[in-house]
N, C-alpha and C. Protein backbone atom coordinates (compact mmCIF):
# COMPACT_ATOMS: atom_id res chain seq x y z
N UNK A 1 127.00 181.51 71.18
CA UNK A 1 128.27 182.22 71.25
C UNK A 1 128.24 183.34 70.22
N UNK A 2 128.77 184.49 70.72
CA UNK A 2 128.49 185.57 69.79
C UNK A 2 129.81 185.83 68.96
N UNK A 3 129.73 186.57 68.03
CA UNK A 3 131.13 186.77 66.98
C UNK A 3 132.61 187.16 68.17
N UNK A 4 132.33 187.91 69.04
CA UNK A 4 133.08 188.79 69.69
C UNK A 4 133.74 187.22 70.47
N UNK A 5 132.76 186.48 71.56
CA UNK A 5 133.23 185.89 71.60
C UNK A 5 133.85 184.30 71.02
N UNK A 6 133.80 184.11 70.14
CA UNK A 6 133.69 183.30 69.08
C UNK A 6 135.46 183.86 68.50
N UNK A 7 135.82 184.65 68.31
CA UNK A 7 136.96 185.66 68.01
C UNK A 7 137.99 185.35 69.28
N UNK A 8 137.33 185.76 70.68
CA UNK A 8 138.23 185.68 71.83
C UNK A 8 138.82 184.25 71.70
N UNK A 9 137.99 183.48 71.77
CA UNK A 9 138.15 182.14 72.16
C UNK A 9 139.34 181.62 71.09
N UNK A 10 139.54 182.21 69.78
CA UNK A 10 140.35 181.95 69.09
C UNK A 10 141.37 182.53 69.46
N UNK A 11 141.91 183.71 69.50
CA UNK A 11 142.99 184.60 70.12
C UNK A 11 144.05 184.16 71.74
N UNK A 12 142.33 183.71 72.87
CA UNK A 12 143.13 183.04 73.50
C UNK A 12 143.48 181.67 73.61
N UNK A 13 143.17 181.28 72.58
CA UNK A 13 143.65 179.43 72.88
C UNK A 13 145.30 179.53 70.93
N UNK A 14 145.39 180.92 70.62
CA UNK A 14 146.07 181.15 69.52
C UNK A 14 146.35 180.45 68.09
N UNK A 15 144.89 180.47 68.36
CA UNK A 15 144.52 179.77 67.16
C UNK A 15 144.40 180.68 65.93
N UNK A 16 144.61 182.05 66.14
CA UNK A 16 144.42 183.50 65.63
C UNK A 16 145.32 183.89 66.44
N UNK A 17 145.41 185.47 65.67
CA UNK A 17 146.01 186.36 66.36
C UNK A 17 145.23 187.37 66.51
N UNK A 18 145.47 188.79 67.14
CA UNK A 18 144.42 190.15 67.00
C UNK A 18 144.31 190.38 65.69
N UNK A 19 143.04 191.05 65.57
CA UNK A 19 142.42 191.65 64.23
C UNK A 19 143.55 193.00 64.24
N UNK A 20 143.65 193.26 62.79
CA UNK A 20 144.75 194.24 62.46
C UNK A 20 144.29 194.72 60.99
N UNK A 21 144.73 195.97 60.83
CA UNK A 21 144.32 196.67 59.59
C UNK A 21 145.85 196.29 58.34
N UNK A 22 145.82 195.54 57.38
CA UNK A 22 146.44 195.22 56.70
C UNK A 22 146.92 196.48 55.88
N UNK A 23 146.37 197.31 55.58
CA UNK A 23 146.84 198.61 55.15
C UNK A 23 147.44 199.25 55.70
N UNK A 24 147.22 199.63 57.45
CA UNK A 24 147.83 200.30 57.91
C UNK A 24 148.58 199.75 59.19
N UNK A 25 148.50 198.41 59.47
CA UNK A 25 149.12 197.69 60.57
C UNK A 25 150.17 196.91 59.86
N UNK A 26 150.63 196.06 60.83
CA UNK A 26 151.33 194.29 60.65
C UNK A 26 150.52 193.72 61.44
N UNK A 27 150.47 192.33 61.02
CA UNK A 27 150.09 191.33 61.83
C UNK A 27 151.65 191.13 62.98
N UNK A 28 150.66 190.29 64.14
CA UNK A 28 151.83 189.47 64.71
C UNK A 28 152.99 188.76 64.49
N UNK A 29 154.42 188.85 64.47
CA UNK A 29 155.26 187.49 63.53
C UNK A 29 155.80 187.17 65.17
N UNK A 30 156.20 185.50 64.98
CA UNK A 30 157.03 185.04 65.75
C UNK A 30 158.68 185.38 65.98
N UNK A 31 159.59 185.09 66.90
CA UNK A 31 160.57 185.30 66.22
C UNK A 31 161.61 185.24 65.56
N UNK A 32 161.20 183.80 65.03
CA UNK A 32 161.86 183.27 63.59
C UNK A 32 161.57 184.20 62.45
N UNK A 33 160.23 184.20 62.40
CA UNK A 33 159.65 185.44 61.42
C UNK A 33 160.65 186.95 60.84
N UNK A 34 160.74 187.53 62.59
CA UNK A 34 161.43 188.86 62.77
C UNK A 34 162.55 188.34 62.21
N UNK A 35 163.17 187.37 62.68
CA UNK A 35 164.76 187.38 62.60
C UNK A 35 164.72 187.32 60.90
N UNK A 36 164.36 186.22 59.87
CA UNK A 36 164.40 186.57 58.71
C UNK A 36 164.21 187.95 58.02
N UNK A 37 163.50 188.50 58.70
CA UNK A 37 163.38 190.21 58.11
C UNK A 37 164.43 190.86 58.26
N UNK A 38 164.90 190.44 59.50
CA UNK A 38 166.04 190.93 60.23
C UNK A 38 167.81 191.28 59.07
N UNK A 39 167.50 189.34 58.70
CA UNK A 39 168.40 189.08 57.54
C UNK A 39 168.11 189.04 56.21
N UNK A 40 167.25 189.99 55.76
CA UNK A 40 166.85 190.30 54.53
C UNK A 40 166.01 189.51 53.91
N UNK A 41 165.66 188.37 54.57
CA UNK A 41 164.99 187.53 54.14
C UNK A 41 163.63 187.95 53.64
N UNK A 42 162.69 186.77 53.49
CA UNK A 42 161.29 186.99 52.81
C UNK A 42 160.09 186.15 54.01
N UNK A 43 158.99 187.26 54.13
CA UNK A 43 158.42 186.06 55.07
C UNK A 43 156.97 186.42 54.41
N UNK A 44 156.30 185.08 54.27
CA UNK A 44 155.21 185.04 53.79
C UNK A 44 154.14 184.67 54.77
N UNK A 45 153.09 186.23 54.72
CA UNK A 45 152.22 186.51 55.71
C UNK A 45 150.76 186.04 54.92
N UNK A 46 149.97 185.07 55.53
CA UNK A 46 148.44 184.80 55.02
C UNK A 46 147.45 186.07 55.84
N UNK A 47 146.76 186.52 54.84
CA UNK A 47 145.72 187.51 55.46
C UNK A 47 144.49 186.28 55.67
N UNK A 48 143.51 186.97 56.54
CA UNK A 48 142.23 186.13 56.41
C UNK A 48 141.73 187.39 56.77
N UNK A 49 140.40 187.09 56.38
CA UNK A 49 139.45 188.81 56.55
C UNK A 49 138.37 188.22 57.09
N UNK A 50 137.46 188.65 58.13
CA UNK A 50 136.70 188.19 58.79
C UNK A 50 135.54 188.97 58.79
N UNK A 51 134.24 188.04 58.08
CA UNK A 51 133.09 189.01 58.28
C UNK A 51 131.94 188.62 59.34
């Protein structure tokens, strides 16, 4: 199994989400997530970096 798919297989069974540039993206949030942002709240996002 190669990285690429090794990656898919995580994304579609959502065990992950898409790869995203932390500098210049967001990750995915659910929308419990949104809604706390929504209400000023605080939501605590884990990065993982994948080599």
């Amino acid at each position: 199994m190669t990285f690429e798919e090794w990656l898919q297989h995580g994304i579609d069974n959502k065990f992950c989400g898409q790869p995203h540039c932390y500098s210049h993206g967001w990750p995915e949030m659910d929308d419990d997530e949104e809604k706390m942002l929504d209400d000023d709240g605080e939501v605590c996002l884990t990065m993982v970096r994948l080599f």
